[in-house]
Protein backbone atom coordinates (compact mmCIF):
# COMPACT_ATOMS: atom_id res chain seq x y z
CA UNK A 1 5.86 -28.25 9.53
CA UNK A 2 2.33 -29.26 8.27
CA UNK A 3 -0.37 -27.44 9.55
CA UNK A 4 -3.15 -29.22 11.09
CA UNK A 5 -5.71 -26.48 11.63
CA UNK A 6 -8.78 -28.15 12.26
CA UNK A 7 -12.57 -26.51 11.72
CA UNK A 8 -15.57 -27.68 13.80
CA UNK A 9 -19.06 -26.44 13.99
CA UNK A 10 -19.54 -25.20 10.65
CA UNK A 11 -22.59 -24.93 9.44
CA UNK A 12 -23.65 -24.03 5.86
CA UNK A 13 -27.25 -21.64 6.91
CA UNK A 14 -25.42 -18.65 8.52
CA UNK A 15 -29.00 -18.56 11.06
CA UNK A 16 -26.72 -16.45 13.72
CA UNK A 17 -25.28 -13.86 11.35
CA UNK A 18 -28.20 -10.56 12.07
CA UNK A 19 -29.64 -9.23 9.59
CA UNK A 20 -28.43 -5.50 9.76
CA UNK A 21 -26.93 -3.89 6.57
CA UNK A 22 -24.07 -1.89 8.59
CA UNK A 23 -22.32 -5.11 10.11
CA UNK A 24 -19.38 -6.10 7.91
CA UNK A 25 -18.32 -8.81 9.67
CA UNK A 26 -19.91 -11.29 12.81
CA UNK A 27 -18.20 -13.43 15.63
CA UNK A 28 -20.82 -15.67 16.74
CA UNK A 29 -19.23 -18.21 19.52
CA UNK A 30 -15.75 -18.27 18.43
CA UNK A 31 -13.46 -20.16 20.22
CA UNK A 32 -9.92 -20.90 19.58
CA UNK A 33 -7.58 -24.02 20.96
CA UNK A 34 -3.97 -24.67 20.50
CA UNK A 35 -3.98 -28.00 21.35
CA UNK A 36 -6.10 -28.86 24.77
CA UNK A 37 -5.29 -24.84 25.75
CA UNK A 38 -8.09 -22.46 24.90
CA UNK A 39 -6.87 -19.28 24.23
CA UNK A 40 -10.80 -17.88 23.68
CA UNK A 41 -13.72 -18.18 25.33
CA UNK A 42 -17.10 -17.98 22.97
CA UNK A 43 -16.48 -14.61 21.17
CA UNK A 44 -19.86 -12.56 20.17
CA UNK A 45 -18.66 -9.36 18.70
CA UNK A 46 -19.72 -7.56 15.65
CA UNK A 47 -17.60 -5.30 13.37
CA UNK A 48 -19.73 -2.49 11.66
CA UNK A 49 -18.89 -0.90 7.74
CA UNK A 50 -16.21 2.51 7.93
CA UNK A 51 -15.39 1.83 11.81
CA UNK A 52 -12.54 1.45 13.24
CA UNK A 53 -12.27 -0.97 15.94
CA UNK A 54 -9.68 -1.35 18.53
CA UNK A 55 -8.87 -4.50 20.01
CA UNK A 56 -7.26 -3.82 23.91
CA UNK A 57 -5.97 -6.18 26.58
CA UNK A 58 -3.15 -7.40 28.12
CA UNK A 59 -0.10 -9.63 26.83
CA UNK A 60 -1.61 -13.21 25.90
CA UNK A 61 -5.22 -11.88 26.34
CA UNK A 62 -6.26 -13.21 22.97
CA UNK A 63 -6.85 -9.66 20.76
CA UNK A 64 -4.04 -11.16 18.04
CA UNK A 65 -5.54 -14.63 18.41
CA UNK A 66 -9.06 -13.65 17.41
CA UNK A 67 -7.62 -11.03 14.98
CA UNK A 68 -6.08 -13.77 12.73
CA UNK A 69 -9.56 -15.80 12.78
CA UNK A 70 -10.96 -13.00 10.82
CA UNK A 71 -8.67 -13.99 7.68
CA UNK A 72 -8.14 -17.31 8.61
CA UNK A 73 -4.79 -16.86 9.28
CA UNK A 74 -4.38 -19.08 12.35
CA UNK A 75 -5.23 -21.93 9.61
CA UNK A 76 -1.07 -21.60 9.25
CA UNK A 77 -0.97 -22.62 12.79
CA UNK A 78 0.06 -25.98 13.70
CA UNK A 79 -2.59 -27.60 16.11
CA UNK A 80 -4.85 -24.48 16.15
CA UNK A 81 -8.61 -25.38 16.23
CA UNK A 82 -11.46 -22.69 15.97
CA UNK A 83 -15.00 -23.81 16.59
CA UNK A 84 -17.82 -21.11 16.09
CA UNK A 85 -19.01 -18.95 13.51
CA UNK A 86 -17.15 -15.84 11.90
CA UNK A 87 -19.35 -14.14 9.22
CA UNK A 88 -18.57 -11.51 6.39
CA UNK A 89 -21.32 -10.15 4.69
CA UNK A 90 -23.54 -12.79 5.86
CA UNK A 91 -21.52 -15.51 4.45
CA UNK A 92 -19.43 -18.21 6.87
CA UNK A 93 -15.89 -17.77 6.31
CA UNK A 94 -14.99 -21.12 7.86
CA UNK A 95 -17.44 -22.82 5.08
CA UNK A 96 -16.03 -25.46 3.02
CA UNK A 97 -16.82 -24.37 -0.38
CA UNK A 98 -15.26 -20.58 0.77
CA UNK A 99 -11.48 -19.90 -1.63
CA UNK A 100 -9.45 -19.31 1.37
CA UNK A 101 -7.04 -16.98 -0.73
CA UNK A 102 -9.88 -14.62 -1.83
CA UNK A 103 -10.83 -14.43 1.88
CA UNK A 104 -7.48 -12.96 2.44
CA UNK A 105 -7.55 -10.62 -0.63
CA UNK A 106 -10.84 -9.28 1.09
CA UNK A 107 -10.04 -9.33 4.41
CA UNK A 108 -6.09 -7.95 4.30
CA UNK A 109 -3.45 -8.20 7.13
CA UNK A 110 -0.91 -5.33 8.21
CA UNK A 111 2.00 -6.89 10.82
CA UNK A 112 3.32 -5.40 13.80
CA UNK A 113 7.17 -5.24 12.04
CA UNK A 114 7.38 -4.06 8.54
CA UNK A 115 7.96 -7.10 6.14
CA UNK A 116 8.44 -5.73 2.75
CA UNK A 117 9.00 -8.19 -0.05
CA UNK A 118 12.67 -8.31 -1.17
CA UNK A 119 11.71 -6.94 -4.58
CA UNK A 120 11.26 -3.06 -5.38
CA UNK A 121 8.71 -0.67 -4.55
CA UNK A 122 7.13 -0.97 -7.59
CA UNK A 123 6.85 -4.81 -7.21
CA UNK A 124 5.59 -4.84 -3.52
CA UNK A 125 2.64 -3.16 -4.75
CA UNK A 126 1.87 -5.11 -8.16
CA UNK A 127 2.39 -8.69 -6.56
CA UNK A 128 -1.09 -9.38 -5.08
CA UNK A 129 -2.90 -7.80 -8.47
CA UNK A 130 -0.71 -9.85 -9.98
CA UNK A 131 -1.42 -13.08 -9.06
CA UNK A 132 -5.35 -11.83 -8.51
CA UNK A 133 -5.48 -11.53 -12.30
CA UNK A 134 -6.73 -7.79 -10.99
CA UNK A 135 -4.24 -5.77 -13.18
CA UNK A 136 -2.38 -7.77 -16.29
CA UNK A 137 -1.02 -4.99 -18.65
CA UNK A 138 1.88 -2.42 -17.41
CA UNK A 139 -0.65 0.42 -17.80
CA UNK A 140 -2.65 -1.26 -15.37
CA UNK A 141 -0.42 -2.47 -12.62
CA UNK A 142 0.95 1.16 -12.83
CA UNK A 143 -2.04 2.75 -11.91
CA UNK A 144 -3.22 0.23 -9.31
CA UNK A 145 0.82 1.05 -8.06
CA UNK A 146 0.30 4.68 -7.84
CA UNK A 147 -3.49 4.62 -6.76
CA UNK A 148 -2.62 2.67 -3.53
CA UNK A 149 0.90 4.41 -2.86
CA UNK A 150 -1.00 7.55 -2.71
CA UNK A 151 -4.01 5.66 -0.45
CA UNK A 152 -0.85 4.91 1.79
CA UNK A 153 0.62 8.57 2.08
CA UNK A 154 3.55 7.42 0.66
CA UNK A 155 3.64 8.38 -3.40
CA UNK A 156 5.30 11.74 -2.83
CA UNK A 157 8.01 9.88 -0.78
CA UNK A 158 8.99 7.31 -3.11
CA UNK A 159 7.14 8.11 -7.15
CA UNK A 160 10.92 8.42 -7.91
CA UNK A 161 12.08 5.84 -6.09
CA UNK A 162 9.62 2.52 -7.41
CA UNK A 163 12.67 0.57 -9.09
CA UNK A 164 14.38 0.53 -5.54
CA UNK A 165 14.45 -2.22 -2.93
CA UNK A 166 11.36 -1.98 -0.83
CA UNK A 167 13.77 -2.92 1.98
CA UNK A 168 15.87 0.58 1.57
CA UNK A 169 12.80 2.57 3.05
CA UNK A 170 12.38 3.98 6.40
CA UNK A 171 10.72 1.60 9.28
CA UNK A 172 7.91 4.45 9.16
CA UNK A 173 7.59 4.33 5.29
CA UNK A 174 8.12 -0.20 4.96
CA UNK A 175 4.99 -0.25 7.21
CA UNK A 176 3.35 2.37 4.97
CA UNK A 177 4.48 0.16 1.82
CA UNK A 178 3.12 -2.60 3.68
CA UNK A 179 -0.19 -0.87 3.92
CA UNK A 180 -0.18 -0.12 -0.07
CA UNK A 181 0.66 -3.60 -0.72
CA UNK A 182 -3.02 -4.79 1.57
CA UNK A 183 -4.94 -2.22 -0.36
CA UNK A 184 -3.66 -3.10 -3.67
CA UNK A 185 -5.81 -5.56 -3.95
CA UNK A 186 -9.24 -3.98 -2.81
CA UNK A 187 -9.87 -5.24 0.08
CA UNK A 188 -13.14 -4.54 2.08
CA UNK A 189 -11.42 -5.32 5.56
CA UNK A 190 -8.15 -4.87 6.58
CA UNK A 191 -6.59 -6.21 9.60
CA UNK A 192 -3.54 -3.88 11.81
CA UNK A 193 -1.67 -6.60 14.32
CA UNK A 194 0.41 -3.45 16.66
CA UNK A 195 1.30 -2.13 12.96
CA UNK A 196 2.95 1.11 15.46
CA UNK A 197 4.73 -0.65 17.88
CA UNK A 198 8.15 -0.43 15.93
CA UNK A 199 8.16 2.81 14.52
CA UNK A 200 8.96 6.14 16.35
CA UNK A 201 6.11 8.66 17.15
CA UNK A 202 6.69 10.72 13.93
CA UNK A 203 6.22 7.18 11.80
CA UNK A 204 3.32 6.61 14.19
CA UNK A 205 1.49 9.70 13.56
CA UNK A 206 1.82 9.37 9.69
CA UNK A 207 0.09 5.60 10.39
CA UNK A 208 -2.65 7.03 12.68
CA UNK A 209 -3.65 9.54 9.98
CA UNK A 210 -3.38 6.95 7.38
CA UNK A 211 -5.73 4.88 9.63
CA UNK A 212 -8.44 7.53 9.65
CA UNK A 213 -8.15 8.23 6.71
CA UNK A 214 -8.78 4.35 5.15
CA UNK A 215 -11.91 4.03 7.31
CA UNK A 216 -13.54 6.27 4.57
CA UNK A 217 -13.25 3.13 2.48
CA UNK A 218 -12.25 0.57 4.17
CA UNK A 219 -13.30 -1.53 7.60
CA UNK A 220 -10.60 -1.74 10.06
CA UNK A 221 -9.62 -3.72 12.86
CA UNK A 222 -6.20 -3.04 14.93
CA UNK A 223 -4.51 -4.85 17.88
CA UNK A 224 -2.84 -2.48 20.24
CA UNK A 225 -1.24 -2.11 23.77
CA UNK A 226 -1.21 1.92 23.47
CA UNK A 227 -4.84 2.68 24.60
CA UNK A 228 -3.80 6.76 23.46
CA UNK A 229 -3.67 5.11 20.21
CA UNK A 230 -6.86 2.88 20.72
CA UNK A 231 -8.43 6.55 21.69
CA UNK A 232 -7.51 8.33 18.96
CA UNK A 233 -8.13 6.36 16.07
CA UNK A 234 -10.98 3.74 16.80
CA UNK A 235 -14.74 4.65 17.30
CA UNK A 236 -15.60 0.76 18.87
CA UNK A 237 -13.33 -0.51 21.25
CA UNK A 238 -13.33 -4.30 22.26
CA UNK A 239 -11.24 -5.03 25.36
CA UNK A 240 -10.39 -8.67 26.14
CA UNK A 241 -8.90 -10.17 29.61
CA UNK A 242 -7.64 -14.07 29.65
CA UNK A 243 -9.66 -14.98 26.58
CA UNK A 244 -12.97 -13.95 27.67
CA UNK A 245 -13.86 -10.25 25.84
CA UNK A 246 -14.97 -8.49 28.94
CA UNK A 247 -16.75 -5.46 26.83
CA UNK A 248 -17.23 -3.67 23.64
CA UNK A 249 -18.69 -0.82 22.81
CA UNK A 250 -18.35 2.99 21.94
CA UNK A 251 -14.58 3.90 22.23
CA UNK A 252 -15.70 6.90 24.57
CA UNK A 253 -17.37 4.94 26.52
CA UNK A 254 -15.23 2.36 27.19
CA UNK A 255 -12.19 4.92 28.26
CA UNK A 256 -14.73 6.89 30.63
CA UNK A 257 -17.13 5.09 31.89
CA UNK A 258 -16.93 1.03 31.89
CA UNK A 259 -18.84 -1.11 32.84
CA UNK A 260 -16.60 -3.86 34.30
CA UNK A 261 -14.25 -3.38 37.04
CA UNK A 262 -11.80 -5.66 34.42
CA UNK A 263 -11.73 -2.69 32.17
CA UNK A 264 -11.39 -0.06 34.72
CA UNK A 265 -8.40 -2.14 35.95
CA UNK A 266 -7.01 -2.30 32.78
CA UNK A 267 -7.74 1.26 31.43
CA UNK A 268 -6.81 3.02 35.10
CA UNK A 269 -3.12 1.13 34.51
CA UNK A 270 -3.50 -1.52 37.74
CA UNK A 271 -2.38 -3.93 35.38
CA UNK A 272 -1.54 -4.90 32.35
């Protein structure tokens, strides 16, 4: 199927994007359709440098939806059309003249299942520098292969292991891999779509540390239903209800004291 992802509203002066040094990366009216539907409602949200933030809602609420416009990804959808303005550093990311693959080797994407490459450990890791042109002699790709296995928690596991199927590893450990592989290419964001919801709580805990530990480097912004989760990792929380995003702010706050009745719904467990 051909995509037909359509762009509107772009325009090339980024007069919306504020001018403060911490803010990696700017929603400014974003709105997403699949066909007539609108699955969001004028988005306004920005994502600060070394935070964490949590995306929370219910099923269908849009968190995943505006996750994949901060990478572009929903240009892979058929029919999807964004209008608005998504900034990183300043710059447009919907602009014309932006390379849509070096977007995605800034801004990185971990998935909800583990989905290793069918090639070895060692390969899984070296692919993006690879074809990035980061790392072109063995000497290279082996330390960019060890540097982010060990940013992932998982060189101990597997430094003996790299000519093996990535496939053969644990759930837990594929979805670590699969965090090696988004940082192997130096990303400055990375993006976590429910990257727990199919491991068991030992796999889970390993990721959550992982998490905090990343945000010393990296930006991160994660899609989850477990609001525990959302608690313990995140310091911004965003929560979003039928496309609209109801409120965003401190992750304290917004678990004890917020400010719409939507949230205290959602948070107290009358629905969702």
């Amino acid at each position: 199927m051909t995509a037909t992802m359509t762009v509107e509203s772009r325009s090339s002066a980024p007069a919306a994007m504020p001018a403060v040094d911490a803010v990696k990366m700017a929603s400014r009216g974003t709105e997403v359709y699949y066909g007539e539907k609108r699955a969001l409602h004028g988005i306004d949200i920005d994502v600060l440098e070394h935070e964490v933030l949590a995306l929370i809602g219910p099923s269908g609420c849009g968190k995943s939806t505006f996750l994949r416009c901060l990478n572009r990804m929903n240009d892979t959808i058929d029919v999807a059309r964004v209008t608005g303005e998504i900034f990183i550093d300043g710059k447009n990311i919907y602009d014309r003249d932006l390379d849509v693959v070096q977007l995605r080797a800034r801004v990185g994407m971990v998935f909800q299942k583990p989905n290793p490459f069918p090639k070895s450990i060692f390969d899984n890791i070296a692919y993006g520098p690879r074809i990035h042109g980061l790392a072109e002699h063995k000497d290279e790709l082996d330390a960019v292969v060890e540097k982010s296995l060990r940013g992932a928690g998982l060189w101990e596991e597997v430094k003996d292991r790299l000519p093996e199927p990535g496939t053969g590893l644990s759930g837990g450990q594929q979805q670590r891999l699969c965090i090696a592989r988004a940082i192997a290419v130096s990303p400055e964001v990375i993006l976590m779509d429910e990257p727990c919801s199919a491991l068991d709580p030992i796999a889970t805990a390993h990721v959550e540390e992982l998490i905090d530990e990343l945000r010393q480097d990296y930006t991160i912004v994660i899609v989850t239903h477990n609001m525990q989760q959302a608690a313990r990792v995140s310091q911004k929380t965003a929560f979003f209800h039928l496309g609209d995003l109801v409120e965003h702010g401190a992750t304290e706050e917004i678990f004890t004291n917020p400010r719409d009745e939507r949230t205290q719904g959602y948070i107290t467990g009358r629905y969702g």
